[in-house]
C-alpha atoms as a PDB file:
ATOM      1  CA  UNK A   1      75.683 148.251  94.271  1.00  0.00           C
ATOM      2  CA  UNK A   2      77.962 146.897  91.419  1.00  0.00           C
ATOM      3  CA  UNK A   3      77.837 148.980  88.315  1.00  0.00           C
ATOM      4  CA  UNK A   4      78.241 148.575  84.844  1.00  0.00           C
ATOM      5  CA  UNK A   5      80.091 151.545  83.600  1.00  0.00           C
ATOM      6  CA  UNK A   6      79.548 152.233  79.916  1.00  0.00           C
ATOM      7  CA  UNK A   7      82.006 154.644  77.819  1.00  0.00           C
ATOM      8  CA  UNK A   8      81.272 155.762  74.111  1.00  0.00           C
ATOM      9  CA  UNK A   9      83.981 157.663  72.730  1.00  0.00           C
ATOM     10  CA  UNK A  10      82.437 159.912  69.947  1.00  0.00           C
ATOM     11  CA  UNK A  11      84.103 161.479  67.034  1.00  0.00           C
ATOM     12  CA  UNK A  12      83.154 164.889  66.777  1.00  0.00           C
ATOM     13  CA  UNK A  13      85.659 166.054  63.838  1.00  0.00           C
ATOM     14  CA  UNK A  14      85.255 168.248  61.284  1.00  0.00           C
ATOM     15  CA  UNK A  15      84.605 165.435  58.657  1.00  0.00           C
ATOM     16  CA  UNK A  16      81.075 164.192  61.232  1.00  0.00           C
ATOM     17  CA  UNK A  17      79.786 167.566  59.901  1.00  0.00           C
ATOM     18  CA  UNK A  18      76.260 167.611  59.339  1.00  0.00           C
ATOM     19  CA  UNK A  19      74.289 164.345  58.735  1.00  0.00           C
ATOM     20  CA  UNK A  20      76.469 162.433  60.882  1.00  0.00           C
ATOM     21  CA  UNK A  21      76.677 164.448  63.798  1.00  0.00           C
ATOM     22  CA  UNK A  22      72.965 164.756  63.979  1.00  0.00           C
ATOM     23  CA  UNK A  23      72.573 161.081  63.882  1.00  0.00           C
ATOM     24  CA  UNK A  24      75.141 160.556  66.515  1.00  0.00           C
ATOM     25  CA  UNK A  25      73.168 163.020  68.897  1.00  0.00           C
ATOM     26  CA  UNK A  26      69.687 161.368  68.254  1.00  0.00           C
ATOM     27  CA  UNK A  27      71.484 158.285  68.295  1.00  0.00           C
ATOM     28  CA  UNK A  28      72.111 158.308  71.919  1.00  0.00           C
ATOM     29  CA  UNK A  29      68.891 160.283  72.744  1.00  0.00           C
ATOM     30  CA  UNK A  30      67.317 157.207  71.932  1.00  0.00           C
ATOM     31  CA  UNK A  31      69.804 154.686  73.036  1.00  0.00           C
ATOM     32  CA  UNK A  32      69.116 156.803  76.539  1.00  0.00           C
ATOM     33  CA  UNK A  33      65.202 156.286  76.452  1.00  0.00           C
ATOM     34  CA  UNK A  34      65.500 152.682  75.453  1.00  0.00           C
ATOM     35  CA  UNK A  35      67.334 151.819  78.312  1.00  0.00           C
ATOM     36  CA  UNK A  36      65.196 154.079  80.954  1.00  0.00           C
ATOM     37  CA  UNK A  37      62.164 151.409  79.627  1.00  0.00           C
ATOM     38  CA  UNK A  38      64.622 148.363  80.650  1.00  0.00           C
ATOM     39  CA  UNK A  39      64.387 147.473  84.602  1.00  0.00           C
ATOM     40  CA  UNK A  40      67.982 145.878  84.972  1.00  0.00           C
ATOM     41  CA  UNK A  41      69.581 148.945  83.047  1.00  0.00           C
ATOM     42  CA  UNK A  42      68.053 151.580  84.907  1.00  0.00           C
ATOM     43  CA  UNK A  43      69.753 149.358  87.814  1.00  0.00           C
ATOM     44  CA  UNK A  44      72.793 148.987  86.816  1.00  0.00           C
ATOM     45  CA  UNK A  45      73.850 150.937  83.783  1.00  0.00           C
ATOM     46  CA  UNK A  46      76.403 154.005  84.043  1.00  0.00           C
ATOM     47  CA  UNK A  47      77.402 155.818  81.355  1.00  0.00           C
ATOM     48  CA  UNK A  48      79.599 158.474  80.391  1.00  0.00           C
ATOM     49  CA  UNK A  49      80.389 160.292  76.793  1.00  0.00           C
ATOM     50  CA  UNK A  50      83.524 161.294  75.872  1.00  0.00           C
ATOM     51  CA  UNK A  51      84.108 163.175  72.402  1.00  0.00           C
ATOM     52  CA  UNK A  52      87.213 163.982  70.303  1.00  0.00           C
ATOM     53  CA  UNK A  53      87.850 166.058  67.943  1.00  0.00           C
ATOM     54  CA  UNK A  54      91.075 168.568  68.272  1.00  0.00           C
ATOM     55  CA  UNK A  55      91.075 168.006  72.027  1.00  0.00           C
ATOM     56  CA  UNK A  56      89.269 165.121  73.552  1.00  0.00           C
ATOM     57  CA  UNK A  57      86.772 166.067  76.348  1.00  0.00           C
ATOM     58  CA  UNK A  58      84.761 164.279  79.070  1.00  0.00           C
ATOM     59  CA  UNK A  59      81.071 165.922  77.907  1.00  0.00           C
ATOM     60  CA  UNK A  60      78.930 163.513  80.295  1.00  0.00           C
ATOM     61  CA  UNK A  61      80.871 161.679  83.573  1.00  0.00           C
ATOM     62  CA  UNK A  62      80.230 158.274  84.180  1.00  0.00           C
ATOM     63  CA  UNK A  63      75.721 159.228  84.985  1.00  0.00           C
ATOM     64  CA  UNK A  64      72.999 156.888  85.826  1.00  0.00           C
ATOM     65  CA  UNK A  65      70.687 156.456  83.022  1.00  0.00           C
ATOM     66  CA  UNK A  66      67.572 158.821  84.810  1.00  0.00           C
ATOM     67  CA  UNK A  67      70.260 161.619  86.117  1.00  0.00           C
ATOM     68  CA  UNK A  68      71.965 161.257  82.726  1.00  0.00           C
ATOM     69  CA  UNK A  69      71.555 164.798  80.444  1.00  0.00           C
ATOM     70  CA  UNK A  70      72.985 164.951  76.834  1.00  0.00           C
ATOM     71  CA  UNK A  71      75.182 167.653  76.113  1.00  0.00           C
ATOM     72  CA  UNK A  72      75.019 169.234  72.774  1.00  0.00           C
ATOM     73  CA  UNK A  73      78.003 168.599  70.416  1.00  0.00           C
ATOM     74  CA  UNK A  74      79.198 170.128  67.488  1.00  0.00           C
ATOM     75  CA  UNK A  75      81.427 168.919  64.633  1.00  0.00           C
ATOM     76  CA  UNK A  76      84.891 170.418  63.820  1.00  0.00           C
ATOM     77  CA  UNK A  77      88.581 170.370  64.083  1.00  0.00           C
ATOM     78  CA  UNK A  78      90.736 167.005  63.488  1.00  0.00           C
ATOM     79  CA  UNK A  79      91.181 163.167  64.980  1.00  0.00           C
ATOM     80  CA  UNK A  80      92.452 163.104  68.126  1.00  0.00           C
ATOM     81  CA  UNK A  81      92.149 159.890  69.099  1.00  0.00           C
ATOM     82  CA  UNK A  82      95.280 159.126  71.137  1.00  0.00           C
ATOM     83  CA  UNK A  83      94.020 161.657  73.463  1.00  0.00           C
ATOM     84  CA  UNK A  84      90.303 160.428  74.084  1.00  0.00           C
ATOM     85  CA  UNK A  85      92.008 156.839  74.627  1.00  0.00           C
ATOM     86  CA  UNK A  86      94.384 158.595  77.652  1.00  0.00           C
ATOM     87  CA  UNK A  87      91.557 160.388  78.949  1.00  0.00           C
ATOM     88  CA  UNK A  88      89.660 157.525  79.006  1.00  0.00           C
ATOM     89  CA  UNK A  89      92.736 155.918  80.683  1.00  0.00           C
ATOM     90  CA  UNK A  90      92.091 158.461  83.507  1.00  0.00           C
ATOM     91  CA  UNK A  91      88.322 158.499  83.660  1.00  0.00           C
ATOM     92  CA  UNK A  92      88.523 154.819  84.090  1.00  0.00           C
ATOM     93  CA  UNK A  93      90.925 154.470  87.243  1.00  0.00           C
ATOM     94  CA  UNK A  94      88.761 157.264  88.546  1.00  0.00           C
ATOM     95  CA  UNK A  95      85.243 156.689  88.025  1.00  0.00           C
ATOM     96  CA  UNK A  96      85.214 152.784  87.835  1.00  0.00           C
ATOM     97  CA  UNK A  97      85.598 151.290  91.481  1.00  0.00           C
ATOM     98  CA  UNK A  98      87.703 148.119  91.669  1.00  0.00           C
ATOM     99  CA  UNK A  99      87.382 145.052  93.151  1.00  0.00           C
ATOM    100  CA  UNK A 100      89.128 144.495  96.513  1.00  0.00           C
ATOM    101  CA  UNK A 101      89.096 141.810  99.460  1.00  0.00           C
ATOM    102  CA  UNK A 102      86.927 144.436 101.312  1.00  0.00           C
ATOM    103  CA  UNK A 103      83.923 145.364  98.791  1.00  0.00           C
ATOM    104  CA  UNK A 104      82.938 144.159  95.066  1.00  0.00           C
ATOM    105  CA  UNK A 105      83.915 146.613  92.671  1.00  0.00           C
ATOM    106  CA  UNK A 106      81.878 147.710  89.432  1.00  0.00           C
ATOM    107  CA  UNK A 107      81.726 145.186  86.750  1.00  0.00           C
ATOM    108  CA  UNK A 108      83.940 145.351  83.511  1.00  0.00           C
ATOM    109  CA  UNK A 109      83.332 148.105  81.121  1.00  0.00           C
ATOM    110  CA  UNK A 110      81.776 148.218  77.761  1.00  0.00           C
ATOM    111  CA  UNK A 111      83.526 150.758  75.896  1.00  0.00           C
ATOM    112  CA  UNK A 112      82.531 151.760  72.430  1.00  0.00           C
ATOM    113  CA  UNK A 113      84.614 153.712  70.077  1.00  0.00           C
ATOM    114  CA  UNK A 114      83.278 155.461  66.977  1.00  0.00           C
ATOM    115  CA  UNK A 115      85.118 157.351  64.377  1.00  0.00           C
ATOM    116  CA  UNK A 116      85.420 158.249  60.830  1.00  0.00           C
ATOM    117  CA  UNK A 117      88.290 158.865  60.280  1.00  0.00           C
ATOM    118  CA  UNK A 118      92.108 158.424  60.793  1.00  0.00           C
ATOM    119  CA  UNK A 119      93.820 159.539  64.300  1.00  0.00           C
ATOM    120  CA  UNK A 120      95.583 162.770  63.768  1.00  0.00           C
ATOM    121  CA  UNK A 121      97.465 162.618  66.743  1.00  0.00           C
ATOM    122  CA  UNK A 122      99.923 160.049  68.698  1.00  0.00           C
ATOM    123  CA  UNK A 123      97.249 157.070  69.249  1.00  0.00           C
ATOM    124  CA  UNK A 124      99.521 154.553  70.436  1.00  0.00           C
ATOM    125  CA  UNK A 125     101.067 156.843  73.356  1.00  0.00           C
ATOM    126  CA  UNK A 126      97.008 157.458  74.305  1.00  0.00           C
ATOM    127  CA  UNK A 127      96.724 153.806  73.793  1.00  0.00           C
ATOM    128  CA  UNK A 128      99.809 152.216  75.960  1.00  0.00           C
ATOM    129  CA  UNK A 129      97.971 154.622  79.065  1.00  0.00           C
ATOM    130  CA  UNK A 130      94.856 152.929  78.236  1.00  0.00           C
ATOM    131  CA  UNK A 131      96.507 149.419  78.238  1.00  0.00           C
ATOM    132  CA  UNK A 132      98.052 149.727  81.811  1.00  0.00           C
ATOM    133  CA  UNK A 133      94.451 150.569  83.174  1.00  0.00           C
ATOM    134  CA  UNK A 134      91.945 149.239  81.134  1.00  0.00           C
ATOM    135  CA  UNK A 135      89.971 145.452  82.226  1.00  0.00           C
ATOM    136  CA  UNK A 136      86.873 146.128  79.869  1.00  0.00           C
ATOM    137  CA  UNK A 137      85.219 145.179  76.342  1.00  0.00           C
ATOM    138  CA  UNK A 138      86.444 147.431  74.073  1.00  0.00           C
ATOM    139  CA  UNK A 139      84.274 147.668  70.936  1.00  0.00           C
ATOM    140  CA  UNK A 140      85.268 149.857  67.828  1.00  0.00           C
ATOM    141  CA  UNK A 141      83.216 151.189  64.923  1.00  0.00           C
ATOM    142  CA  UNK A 142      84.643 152.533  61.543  1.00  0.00           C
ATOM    143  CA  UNK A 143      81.815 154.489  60.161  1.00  0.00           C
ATOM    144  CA  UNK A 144      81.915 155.331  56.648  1.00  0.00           C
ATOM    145  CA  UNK A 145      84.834 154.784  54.147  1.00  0.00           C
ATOM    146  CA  UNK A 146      87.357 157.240  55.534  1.00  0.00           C
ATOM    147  CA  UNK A 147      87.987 155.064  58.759  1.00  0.00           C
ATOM    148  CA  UNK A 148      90.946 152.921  59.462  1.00  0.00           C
ATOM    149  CA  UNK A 149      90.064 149.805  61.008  1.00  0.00           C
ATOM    150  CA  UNK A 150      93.716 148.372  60.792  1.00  0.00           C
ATOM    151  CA  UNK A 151      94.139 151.057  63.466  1.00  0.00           C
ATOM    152  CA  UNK A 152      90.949 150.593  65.320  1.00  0.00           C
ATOM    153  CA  UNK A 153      91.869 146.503  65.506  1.00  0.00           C
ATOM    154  CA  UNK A 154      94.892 147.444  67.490  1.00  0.00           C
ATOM    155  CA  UNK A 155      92.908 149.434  70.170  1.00  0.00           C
ATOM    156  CA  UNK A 156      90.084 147.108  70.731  1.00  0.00           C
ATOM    157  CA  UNK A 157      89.012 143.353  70.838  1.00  0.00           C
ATOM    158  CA  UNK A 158      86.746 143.890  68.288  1.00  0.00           C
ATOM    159  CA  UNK A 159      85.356 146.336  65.332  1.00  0.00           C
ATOM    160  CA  UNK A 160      82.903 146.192  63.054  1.00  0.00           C
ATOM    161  CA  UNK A 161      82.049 148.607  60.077  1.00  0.00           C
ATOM    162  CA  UNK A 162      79.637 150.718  59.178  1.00  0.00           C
ATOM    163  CA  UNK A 163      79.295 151.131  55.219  1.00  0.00           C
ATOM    164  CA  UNK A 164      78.960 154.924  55.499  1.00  0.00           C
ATOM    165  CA  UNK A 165      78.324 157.369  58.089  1.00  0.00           C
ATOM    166  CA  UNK A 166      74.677 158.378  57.175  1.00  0.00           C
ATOM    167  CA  UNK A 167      71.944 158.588  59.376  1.00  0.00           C
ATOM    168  CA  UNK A 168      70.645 155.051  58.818  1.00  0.00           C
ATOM    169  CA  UNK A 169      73.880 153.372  59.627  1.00  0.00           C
ATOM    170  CA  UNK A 170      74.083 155.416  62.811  1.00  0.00           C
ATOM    171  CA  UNK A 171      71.387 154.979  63.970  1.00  0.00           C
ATOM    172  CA  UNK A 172      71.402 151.331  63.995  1.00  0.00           C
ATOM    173  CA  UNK A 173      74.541 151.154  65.474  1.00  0.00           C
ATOM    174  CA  UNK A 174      73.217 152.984  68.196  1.00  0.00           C
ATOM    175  CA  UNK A 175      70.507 150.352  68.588  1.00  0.00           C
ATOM    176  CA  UNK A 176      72.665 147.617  68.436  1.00  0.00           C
ATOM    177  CA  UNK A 177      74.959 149.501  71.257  1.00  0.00           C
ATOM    178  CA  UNK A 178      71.522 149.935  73.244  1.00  0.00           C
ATOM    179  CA  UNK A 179      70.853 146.183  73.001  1.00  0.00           C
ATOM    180  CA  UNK A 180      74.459 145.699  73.848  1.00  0.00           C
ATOM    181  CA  UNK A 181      73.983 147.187  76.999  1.00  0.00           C
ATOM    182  CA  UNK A 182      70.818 145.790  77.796  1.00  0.00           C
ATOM    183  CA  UNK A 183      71.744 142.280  77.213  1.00  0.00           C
ATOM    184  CA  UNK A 184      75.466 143.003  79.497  1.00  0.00           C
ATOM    185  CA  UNK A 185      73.203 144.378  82.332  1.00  0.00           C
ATOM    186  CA  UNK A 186      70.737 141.276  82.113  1.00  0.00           C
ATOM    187  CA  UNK A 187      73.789 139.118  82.077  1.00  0.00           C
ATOM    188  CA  UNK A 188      75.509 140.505  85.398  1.00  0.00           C
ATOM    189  CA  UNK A 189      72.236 141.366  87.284  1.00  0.00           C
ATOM    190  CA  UNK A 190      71.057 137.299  86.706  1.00  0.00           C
ATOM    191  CA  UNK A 191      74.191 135.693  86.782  1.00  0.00           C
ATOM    192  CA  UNK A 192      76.520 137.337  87.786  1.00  0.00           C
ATOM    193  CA  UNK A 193      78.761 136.802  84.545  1.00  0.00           C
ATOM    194  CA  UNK A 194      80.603 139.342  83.026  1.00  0.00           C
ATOM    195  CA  UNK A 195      81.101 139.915  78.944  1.00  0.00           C
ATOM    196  CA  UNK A 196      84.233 138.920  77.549  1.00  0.00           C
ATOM    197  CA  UNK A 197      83.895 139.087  73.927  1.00  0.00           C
ATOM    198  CA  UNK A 198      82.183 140.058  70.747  1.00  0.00           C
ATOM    199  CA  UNK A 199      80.138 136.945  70.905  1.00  0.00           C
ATOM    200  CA  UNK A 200      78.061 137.487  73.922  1.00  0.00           C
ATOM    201  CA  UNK A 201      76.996 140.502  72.776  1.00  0.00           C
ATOM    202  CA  UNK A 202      73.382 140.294  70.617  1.00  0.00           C
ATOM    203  CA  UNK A 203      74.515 139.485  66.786  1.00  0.00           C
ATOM    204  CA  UNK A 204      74.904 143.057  65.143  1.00  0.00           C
ATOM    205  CA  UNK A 205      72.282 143.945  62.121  1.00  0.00           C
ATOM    206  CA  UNK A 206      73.401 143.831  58.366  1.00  0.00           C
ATOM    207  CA  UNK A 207      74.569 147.188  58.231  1.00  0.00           C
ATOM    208  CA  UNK A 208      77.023 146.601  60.874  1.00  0.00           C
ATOM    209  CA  UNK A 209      79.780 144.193  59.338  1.00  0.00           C
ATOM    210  CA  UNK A 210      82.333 142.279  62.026  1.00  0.00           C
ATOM    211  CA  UNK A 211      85.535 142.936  61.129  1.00  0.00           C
ATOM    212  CA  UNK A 212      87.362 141.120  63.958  1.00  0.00           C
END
């Protein structure tokens, strides 16, 4: 069976305190149950969370959606984006199987990456890992003011912006991510086509502005 592997990379810093960090957890509680309802992403879906903050950390491996179990995360410490992108780096030669002239490999990843803030650490030596290894979408999401898109631009083919990081934002990025998913897994299960860009992807909702 070819999967779709899906990463979100979560920022968990101190600055998600509160508010935010609540809406990111019931944001993917949901985004979990909406695709357990949805026959071609029970199928095919994977995903895995990975959250940064002072260190980055794998919190969920790459899961079907019905063996898939949140963890609970907690907000605090600085950016450290450079280091989710390298662990990603790893996660993906090591989870995602690749095509070879013996056996079909997964499909391309969706990769989403949230944050609201500004990398504290090294991101382009977490990125230029990431580069060498990476064949997937790569979607970013500046929530809230403090973000840097400029930065987020580099790392992915596409961002778009949340006006803040309150719960209401969230949580319809979340649902736009869910019907992200749903759409991708449609699209490979029926076709057999894979998603390239921003613009196969279900049109994002007002409060989600497309950057690049």
């Amino acid at each position: 069976m070819r999967r779709l592997p899906v990463y979100l990379l979560l920022d968990t810093s101190g600055s998600m305190t509160g508010e935010p960090i609540e809406a990111v957890k019931n944001g993917v509680q949901m985004m979990m149950h909406s695709l357990r309802q949805n026959p071609q992403a029970i199928e095919t879906a994977f995903v895995s969370i990975i959250t940064f903050d002072s260190d980055a950390r794998q919190i969920v491996p790459l899961t079907d959606l019905a063996s898939f179990q949140m963890v609970d995360i907690k907000a605090s410490g600085v950016t450290s984006l450079g280091a989710a992108l390298a662990l990603l780096a790893d996660k993906l030669e090591t989870e995602v199987t690749t095509t070879t002239l013996e056996q079909k490999g997964d499909w391309k990843p969706l990769i989403f990456v949230m944050t609201d803030g500004i990398p504290t650490d090294n991101w382009q030596q977490g990125y230029s890992k990431l580069k060498a290894v990476n064949k997937g979408l790569i979607v970013g999401c500046a929530a809230g003011q403090g973000a840097d898109d400029a930065i987020l631009r580099q790392i992915t083919n596409s961002v778009v912006r949340l006006d803040s990081a309150d719960s209401e934002s969230i949580s319809k990025f979340f649902q736009w991510v869910t019907a992200s998913i749903s759409t991708t897994s449609t699209k490979v299960e029926e076709s057999g086509k894979e998603v390239t860009g921003l613009d196969q992807l279900p049109p994002p909702p007002s409060e989600l502005v497309i950057v690049a």
